[in-house]
PDB file of N, CA and C in Angstrom:
ATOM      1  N   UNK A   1      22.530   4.596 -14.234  1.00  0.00           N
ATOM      2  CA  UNK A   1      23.168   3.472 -13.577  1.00  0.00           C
ATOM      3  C   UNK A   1      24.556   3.232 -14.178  1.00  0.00           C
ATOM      4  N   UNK A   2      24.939   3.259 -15.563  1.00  0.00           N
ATOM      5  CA  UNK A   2      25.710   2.666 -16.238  1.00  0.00           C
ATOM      6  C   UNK A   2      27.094   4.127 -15.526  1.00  0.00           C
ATOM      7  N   UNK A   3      26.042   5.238 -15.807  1.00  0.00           N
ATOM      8  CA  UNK A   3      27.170   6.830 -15.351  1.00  0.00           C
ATOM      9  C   UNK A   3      27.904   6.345 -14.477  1.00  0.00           C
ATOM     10  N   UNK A   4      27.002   5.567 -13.293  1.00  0.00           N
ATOM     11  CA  UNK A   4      27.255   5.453 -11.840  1.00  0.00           C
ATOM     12  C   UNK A   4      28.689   4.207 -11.902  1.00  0.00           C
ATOM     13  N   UNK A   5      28.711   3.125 -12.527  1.00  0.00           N
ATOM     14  CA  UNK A   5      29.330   2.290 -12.204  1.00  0.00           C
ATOM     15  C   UNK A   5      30.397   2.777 -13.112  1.00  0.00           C
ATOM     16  N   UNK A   6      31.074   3.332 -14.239  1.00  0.00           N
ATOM     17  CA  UNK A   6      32.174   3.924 -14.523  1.00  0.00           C
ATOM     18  C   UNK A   6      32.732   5.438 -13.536  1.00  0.00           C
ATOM     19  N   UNK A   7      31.744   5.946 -12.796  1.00  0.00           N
ATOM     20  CA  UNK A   7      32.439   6.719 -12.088  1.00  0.00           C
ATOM     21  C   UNK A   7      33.217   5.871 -10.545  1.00  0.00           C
ATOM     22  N   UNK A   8      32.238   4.847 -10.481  1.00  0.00           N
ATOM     23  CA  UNK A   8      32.635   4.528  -9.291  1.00  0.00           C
ATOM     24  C   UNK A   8      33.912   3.192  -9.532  1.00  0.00           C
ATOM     25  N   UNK A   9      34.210   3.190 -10.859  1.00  0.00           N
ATOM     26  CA  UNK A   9      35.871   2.240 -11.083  1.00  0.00           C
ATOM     27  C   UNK A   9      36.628   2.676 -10.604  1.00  0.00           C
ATOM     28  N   UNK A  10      36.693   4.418 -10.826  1.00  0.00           N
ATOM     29  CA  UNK A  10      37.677   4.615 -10.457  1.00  0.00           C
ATOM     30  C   UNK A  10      38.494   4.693  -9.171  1.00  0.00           C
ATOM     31  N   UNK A  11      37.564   3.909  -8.129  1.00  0.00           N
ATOM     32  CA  UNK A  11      38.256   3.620  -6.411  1.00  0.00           C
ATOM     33  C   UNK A  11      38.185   2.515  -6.639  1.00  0.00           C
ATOM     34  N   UNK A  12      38.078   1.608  -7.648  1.00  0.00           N
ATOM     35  CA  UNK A  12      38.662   0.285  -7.477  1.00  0.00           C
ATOM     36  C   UNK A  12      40.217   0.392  -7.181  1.00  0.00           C
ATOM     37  N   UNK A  13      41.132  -0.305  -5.843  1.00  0.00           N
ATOM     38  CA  UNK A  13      42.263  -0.793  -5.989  1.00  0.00           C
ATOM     39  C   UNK A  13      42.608  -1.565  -7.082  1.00  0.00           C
ATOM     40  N   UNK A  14      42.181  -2.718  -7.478  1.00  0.00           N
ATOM     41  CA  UNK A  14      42.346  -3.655  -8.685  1.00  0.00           C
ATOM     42  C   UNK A  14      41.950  -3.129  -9.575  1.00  0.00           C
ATOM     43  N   UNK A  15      42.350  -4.135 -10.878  1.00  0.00           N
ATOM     44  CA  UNK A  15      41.361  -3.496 -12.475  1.00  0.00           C
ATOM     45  C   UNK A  15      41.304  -4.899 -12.354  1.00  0.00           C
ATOM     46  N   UNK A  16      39.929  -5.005 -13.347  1.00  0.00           N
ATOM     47  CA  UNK A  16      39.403  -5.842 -13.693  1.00  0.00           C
ATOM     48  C   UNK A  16      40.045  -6.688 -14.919  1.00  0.00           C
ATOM     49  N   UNK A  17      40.282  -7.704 -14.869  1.00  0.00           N
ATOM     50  CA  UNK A  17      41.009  -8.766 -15.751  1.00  0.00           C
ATOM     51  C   UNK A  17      40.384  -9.395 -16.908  1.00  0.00           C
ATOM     52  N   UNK A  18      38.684  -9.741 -16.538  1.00  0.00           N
ATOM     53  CA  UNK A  18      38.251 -10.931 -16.944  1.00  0.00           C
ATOM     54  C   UNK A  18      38.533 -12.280 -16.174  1.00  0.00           C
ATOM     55  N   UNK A  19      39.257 -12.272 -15.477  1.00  0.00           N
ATOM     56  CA  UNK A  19      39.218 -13.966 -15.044  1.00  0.00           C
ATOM     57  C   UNK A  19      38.952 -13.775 -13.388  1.00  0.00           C
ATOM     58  N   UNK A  20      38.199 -14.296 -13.068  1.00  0.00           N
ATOM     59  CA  UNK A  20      37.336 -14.271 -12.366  1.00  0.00           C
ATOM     60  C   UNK A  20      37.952 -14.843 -10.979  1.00  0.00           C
ATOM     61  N   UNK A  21      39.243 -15.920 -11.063  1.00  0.00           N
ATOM     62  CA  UNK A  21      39.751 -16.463 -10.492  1.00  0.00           C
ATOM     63  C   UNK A  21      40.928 -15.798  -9.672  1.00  0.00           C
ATOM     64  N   UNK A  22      40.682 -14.354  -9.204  1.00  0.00           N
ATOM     65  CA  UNK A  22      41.521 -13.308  -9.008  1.00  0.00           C
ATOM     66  C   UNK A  22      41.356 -12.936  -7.579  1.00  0.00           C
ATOM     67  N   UNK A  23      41.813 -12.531  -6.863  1.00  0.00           N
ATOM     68  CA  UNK A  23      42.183 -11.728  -5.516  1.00  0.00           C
ATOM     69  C   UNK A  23      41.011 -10.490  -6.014  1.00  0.00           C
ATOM     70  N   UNK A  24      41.289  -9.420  -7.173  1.00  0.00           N
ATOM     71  CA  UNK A  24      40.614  -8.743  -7.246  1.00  0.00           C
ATOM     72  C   UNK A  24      38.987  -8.499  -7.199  1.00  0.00           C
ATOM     73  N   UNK A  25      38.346 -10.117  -8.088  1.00  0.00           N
ATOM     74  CA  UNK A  25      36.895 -10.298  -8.442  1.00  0.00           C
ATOM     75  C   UNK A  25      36.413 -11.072  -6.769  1.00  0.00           C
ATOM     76  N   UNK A  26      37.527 -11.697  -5.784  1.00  0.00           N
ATOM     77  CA  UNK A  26      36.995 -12.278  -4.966  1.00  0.00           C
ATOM     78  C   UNK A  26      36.648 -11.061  -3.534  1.00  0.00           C
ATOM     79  N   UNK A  27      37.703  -9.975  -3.771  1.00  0.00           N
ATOM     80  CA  UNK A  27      37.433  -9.384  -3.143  1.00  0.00           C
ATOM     81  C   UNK A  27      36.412  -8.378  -3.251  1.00  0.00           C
ATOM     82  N   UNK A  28      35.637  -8.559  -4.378  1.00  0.00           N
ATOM     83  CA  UNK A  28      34.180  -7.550  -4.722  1.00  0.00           C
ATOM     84  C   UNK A  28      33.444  -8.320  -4.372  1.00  0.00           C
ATOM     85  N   UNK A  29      33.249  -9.598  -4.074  1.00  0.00           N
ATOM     86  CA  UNK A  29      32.161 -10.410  -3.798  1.00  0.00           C
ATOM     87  C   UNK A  29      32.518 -10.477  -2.105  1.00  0.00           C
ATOM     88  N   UNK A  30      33.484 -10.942  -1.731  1.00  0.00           N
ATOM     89  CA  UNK A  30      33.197 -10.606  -0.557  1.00  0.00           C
ATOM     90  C   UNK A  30      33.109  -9.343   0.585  1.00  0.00           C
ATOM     91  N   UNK A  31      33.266  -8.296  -0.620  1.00  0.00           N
ATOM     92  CA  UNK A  31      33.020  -6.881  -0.149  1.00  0.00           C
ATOM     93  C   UNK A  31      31.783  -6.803  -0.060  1.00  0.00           C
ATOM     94  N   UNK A  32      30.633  -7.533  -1.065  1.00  0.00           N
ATOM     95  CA  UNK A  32      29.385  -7.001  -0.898  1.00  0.00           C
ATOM     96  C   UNK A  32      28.938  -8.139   0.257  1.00  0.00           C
ATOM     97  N   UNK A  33      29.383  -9.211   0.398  1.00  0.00           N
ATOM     98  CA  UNK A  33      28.914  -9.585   1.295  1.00  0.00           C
ATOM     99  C   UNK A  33      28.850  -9.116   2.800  1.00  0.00           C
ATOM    100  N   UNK A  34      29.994  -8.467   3.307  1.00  0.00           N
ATOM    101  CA  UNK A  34      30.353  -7.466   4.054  1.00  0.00           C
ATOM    102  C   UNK A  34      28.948  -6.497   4.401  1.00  0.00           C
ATOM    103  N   UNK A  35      29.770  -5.882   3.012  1.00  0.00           N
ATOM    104  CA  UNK A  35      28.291  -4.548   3.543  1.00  0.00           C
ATOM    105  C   UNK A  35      27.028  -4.587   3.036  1.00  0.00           C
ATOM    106  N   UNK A  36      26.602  -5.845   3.007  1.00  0.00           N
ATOM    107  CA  UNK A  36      24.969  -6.011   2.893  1.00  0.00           C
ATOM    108  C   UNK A  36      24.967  -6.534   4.554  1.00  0.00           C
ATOM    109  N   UNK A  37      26.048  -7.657   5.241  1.00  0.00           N
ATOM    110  CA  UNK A  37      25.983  -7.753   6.259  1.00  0.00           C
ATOM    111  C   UNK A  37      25.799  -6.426   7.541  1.00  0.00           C
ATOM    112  N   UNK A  38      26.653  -5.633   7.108  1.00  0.00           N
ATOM    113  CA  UNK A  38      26.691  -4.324   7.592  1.00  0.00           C
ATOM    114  C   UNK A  38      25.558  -3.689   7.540  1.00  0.00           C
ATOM    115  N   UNK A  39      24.729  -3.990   6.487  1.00  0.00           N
ATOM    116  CA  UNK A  39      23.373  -2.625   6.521  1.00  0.00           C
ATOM    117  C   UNK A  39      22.521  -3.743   7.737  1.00  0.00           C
ATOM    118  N   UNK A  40      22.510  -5.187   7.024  1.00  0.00           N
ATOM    119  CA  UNK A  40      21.808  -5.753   7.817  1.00  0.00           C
ATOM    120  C   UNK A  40      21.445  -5.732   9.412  1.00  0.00           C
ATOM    121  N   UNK A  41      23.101  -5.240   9.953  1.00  0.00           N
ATOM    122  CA  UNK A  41      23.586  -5.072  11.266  1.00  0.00           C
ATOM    123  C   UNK A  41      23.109  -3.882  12.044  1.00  0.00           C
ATOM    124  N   UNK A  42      22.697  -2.762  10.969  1.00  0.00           N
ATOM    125  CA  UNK A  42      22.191  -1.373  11.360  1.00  0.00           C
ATOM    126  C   UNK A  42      20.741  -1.844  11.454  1.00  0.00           C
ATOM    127  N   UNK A  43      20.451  -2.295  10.695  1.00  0.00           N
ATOM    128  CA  UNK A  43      18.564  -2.649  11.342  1.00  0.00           C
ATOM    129  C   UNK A  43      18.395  -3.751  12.203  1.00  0.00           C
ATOM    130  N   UNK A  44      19.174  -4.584  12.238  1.00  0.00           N
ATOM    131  CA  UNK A  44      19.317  -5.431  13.570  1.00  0.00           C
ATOM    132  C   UNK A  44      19.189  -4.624  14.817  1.00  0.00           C
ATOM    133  N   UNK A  45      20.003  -3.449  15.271  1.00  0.00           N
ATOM    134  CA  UNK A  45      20.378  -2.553  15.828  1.00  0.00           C
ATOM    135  C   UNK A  45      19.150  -1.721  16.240  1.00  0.00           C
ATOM    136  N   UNK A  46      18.678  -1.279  14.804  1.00  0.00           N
ATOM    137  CA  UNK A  46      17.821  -0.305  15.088  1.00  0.00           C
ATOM    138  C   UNK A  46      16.053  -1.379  15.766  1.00  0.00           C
ATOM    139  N   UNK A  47      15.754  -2.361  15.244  1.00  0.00           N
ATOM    140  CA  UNK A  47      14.743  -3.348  15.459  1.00  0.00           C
ATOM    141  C   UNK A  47      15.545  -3.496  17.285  1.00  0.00           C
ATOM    142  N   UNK A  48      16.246  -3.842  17.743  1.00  0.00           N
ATOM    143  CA  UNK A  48      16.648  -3.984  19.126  1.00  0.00           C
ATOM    144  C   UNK A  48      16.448  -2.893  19.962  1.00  0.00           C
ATOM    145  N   UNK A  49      17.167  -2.112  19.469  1.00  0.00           N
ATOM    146  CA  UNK A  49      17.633  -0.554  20.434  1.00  0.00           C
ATOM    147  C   UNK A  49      16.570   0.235  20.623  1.00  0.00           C
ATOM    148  N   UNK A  50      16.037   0.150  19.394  1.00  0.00           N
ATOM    149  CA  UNK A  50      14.812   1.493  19.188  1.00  0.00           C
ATOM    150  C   UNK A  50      13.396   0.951  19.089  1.00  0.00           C
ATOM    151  N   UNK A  51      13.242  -0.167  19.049  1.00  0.00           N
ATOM    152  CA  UNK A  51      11.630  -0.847  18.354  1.00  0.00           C
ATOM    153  C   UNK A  51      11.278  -0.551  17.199  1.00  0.00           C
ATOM    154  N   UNK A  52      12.376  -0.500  16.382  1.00  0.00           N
ATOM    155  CA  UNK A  52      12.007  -0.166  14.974  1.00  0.00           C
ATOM    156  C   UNK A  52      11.570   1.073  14.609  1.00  0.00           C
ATOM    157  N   UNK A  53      12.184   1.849  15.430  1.00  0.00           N
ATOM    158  CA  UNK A  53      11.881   3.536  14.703  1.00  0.00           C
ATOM    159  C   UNK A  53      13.309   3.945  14.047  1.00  0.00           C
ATOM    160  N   UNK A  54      13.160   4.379  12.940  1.00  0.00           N
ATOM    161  CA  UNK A  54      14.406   4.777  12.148  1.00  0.00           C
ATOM    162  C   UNK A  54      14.115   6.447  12.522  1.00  0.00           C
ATOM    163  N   UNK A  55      14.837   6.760  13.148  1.00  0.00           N
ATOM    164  CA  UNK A  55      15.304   8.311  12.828  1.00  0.00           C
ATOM    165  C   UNK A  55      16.264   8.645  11.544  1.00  0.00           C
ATOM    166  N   UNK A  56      16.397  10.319  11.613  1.00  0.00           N
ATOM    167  CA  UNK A  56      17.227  10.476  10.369  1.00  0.00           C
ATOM    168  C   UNK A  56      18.533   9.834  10.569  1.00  0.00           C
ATOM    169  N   UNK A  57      19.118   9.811  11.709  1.00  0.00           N
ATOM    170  CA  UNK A  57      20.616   9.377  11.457  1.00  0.00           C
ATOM    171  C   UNK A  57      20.717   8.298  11.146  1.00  0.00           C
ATOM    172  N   UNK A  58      19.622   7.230  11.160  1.00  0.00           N
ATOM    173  CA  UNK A  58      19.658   5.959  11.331  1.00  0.00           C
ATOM    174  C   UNK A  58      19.599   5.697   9.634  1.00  0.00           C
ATOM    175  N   UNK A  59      18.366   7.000   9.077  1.00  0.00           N
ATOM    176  CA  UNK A  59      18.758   6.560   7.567  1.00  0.00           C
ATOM    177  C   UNK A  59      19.985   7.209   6.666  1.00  0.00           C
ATOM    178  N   UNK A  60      20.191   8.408   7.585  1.00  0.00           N
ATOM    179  CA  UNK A  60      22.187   8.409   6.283  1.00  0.00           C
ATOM    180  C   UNK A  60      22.817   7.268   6.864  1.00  0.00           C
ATOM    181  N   UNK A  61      22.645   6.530   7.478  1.00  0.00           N
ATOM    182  CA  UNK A  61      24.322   5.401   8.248  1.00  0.00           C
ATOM    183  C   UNK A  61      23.505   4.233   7.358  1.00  0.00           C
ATOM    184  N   UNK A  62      22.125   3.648   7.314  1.00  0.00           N
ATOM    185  CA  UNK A  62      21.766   2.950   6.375  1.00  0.00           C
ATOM    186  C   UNK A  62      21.959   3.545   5.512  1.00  0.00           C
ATOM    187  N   UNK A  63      21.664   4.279   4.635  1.00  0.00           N
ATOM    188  CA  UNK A  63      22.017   4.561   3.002  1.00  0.00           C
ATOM    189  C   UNK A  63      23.442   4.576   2.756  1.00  0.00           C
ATOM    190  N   UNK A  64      23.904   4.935   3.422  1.00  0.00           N
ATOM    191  CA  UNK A  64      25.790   5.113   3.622  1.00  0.00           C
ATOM    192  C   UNK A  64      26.657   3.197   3.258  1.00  0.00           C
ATOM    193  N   UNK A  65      25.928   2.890   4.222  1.00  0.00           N
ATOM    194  CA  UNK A  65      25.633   1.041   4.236  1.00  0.00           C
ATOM    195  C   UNK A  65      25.232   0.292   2.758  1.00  0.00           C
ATOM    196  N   UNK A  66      23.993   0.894   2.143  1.00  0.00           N
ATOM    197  CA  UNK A  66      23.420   0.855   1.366  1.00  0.00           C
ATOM    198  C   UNK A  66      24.362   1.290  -0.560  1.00  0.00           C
ATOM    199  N   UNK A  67      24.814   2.847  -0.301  1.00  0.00           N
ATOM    200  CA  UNK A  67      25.745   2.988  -0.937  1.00  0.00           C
ATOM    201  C   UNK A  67      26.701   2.220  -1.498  1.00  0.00           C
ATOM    202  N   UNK A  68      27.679   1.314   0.116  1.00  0.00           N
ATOM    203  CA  UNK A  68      28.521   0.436  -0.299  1.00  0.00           C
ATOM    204  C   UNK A  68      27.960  -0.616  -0.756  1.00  0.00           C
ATOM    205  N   UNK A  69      27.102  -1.285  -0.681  1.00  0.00           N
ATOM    206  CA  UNK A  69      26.472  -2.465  -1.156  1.00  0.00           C
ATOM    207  C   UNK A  69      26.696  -2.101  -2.576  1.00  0.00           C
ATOM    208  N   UNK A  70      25.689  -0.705  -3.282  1.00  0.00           N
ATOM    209  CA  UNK A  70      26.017  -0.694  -4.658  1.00  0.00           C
ATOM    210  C   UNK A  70      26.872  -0.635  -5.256  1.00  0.00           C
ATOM    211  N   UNK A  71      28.629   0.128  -4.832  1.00  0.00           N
ATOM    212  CA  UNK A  71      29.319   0.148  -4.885  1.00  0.00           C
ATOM    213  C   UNK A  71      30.473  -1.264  -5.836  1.00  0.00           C
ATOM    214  N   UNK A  72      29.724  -2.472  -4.701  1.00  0.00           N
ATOM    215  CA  UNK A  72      30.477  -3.531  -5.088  1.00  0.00           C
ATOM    216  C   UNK A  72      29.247  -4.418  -6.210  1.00  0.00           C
ATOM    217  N   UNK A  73      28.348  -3.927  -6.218  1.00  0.00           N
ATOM    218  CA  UNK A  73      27.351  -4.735  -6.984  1.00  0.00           C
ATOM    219  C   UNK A  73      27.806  -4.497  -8.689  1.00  0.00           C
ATOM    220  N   UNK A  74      27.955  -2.931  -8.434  1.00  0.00           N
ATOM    221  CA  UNK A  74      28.321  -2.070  -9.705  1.00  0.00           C
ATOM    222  C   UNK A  74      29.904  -2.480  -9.997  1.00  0.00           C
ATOM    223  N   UNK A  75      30.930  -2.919  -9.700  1.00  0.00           N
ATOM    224  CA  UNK A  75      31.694  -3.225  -9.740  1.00  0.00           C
ATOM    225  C   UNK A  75      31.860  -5.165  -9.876  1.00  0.00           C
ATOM    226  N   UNK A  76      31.464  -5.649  -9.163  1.00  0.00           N
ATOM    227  CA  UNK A  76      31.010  -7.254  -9.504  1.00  0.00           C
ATOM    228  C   UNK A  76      30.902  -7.382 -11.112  1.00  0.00           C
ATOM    229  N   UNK A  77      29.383  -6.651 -11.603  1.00  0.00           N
ATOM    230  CA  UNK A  77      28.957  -6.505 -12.808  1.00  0.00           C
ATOM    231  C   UNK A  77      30.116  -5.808 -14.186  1.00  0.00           C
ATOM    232  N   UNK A  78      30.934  -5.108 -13.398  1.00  0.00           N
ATOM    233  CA  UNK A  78      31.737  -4.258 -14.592  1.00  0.00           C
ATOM    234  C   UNK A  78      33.065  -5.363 -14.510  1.00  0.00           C
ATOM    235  N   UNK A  79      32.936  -6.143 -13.162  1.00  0.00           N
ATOM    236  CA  UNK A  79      34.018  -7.625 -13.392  1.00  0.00           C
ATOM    237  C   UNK A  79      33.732  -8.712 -14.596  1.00  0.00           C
ATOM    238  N   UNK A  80      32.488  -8.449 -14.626  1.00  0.00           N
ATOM    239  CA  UNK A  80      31.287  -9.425 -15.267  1.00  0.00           C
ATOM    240  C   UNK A  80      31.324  -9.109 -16.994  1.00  0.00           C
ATOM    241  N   UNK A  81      31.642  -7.294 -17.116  1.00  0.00           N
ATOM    242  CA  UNK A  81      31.290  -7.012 -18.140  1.00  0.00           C
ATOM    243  C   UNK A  81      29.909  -6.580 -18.776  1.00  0.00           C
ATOM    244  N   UNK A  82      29.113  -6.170 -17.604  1.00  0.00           N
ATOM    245  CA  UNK A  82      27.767  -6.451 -17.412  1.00  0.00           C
ATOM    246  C   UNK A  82      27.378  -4.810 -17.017  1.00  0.00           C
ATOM    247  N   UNK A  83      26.923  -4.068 -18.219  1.00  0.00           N
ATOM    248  CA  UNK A  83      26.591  -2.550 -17.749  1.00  0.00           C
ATOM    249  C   UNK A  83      25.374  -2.899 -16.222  1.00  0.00           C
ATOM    250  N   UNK A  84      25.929  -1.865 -15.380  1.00  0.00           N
ATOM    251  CA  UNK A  84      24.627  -1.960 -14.305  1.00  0.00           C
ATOM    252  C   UNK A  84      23.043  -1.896 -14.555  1.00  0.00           C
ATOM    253  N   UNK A  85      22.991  -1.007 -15.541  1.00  0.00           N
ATOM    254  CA  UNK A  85      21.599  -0.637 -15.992  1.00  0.00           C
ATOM    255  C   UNK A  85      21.098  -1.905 -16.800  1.00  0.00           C
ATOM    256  N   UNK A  86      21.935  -2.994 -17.193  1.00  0.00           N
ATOM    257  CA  UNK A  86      21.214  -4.231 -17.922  1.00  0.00           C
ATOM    258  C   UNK A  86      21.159  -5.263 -16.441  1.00  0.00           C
ATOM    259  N   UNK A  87      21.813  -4.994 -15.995  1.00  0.00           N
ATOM    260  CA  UNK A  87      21.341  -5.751 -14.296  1.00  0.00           C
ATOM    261  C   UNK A  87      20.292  -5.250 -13.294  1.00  0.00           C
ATOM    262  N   UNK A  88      20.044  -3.924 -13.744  1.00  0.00           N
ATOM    263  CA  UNK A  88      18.673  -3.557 -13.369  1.00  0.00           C
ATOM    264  C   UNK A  88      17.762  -4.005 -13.997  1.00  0.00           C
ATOM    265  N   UNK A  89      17.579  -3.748 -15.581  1.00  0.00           N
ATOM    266  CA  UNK A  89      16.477  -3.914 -16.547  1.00  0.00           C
ATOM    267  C   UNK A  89      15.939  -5.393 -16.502  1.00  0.00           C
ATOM    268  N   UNK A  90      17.498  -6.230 -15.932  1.00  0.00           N
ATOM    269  CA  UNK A  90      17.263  -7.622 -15.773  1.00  0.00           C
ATOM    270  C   UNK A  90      16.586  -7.986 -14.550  1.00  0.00           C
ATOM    271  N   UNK A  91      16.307  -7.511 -13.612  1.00  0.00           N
ATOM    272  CA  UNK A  91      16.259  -7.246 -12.164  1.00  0.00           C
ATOM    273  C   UNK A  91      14.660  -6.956 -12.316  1.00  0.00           C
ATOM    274  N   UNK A  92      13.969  -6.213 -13.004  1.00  0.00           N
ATOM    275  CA  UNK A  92      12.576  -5.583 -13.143  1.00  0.00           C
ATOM    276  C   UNK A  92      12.415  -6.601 -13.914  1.00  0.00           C
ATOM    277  N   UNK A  93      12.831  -6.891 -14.875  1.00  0.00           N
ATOM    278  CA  UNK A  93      11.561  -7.811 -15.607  1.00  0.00           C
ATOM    279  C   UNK A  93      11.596  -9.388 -15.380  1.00  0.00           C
ATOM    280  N   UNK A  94      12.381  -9.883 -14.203  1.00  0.00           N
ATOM    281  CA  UNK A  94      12.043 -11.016 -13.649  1.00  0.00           C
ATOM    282  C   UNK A  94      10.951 -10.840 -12.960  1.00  0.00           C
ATOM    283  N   UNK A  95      11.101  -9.287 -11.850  1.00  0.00           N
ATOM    284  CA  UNK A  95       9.827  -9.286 -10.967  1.00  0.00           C
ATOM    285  C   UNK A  95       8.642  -8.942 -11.658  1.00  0.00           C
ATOM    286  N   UNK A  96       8.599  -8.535 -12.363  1.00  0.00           N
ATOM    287  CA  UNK A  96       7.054  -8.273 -13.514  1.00  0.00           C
ATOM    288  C   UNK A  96       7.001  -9.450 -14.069  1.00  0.00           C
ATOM    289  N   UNK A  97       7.674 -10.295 -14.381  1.00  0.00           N
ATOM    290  CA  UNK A  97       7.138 -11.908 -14.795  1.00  0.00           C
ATOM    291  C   UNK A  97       6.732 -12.701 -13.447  1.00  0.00           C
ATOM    292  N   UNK A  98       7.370 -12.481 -12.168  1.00  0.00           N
ATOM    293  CA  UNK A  98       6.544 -13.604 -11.142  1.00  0.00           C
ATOM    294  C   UNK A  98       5.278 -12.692 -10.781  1.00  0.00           C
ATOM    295  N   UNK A  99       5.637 -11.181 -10.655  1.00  0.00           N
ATOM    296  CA  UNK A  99       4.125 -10.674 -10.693  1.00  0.00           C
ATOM    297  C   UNK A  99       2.326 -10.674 -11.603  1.00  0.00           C
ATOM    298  N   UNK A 100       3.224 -11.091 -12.985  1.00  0.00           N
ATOM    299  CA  UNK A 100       2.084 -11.494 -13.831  1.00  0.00           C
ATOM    300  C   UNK A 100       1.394 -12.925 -13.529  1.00  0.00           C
ATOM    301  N   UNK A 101       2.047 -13.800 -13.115  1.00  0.00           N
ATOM    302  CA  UNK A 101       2.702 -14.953 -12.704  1.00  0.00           C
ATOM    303  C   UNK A 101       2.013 -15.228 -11.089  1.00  0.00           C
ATOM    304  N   UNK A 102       1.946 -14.287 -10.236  1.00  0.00           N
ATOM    305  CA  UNK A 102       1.400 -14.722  -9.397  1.00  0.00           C
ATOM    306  C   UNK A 102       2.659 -15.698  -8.216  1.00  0.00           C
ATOM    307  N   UNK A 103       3.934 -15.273  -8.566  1.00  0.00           N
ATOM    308  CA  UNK A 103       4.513 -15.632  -8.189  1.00  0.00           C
ATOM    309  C   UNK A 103       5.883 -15.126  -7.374  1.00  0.00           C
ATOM    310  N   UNK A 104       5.117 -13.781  -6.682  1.00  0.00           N
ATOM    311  CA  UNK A 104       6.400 -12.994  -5.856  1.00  0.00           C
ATOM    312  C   UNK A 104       6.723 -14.109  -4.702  1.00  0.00           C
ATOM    313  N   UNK A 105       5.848 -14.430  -4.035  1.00  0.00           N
ATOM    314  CA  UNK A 105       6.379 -15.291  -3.288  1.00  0.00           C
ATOM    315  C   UNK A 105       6.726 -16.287  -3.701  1.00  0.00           C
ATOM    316  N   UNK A 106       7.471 -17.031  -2.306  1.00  0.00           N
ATOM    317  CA  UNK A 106       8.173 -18.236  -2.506  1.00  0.00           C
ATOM    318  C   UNK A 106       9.580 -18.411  -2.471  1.00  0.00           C
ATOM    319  N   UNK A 107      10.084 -19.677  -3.200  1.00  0.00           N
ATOM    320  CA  UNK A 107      11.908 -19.994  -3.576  1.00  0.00           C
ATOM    321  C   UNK A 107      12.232 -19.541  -4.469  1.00  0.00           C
ATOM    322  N   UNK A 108      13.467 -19.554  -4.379  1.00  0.00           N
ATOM    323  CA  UNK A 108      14.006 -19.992  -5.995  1.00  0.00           C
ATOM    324  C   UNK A 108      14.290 -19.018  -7.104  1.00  0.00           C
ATOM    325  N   UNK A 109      14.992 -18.786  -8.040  1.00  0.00           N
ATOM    326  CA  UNK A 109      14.873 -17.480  -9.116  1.00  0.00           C
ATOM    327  C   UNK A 109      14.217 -18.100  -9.980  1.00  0.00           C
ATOM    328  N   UNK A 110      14.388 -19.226 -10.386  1.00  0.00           N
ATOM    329  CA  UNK A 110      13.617 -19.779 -11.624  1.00  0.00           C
ATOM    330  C   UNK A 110      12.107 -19.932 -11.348  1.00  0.00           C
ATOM    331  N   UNK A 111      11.151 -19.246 -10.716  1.00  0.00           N
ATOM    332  CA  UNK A 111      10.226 -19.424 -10.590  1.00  0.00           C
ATOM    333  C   UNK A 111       8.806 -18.795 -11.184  1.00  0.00           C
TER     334      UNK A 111
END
């Protein structure tokens, strides 16, 4: 993960500052908002058009979709200062605590 998000700096237009209050950090956040909207839009698509059958093309243009999502996630985090692989590790062991927990479902992160 960590490989992944220093290879993928280097198509950042911006560098990362630290201050958060930047053209650069706003435009990674609303990049991922974008293309999570975007993948969202391909299974919208595919749930309409097709009845929910994904063929192959349907999954390279989602993963492609998917890609960019990580893209800016991995980049958000290296805005953050935040290796990707500790935003994963952080990522698993919330869900193994609501799973011990009894608590996948529902609101909320603090749960």
């Amino acid at each position: 993960m960590n490989e992944y998000q220093t290879s993928a700096s280097q198509y950042d237009l911006f560098k990362a500052t630290g201050n958060y209050n930047t053209v650069a950090f706003v435009e990674k956040v609303l990049g991922l908002v974008g293309e999570a909207g975007e993948t969202a839009d391909k299974i919208k698509k595919i749930l309409r058009d097709k009845d929910g059958v994904i063929d192959e093309h349907d999954k390279v243009e989602v993963t492609k979709e998917l890609g960019d999502v990580l893209w800016y996630v991995a980049s958000i985090a290296r805005y953050l200062d935040v290796p990707l692989e500790d935003v994963a590790k952080m990522n698993l062991e919330k869900l193994e605590s609501r799973n011990k927990r009894n608590l996948l479902h529902g609101e909320g992160d603090n749960r």
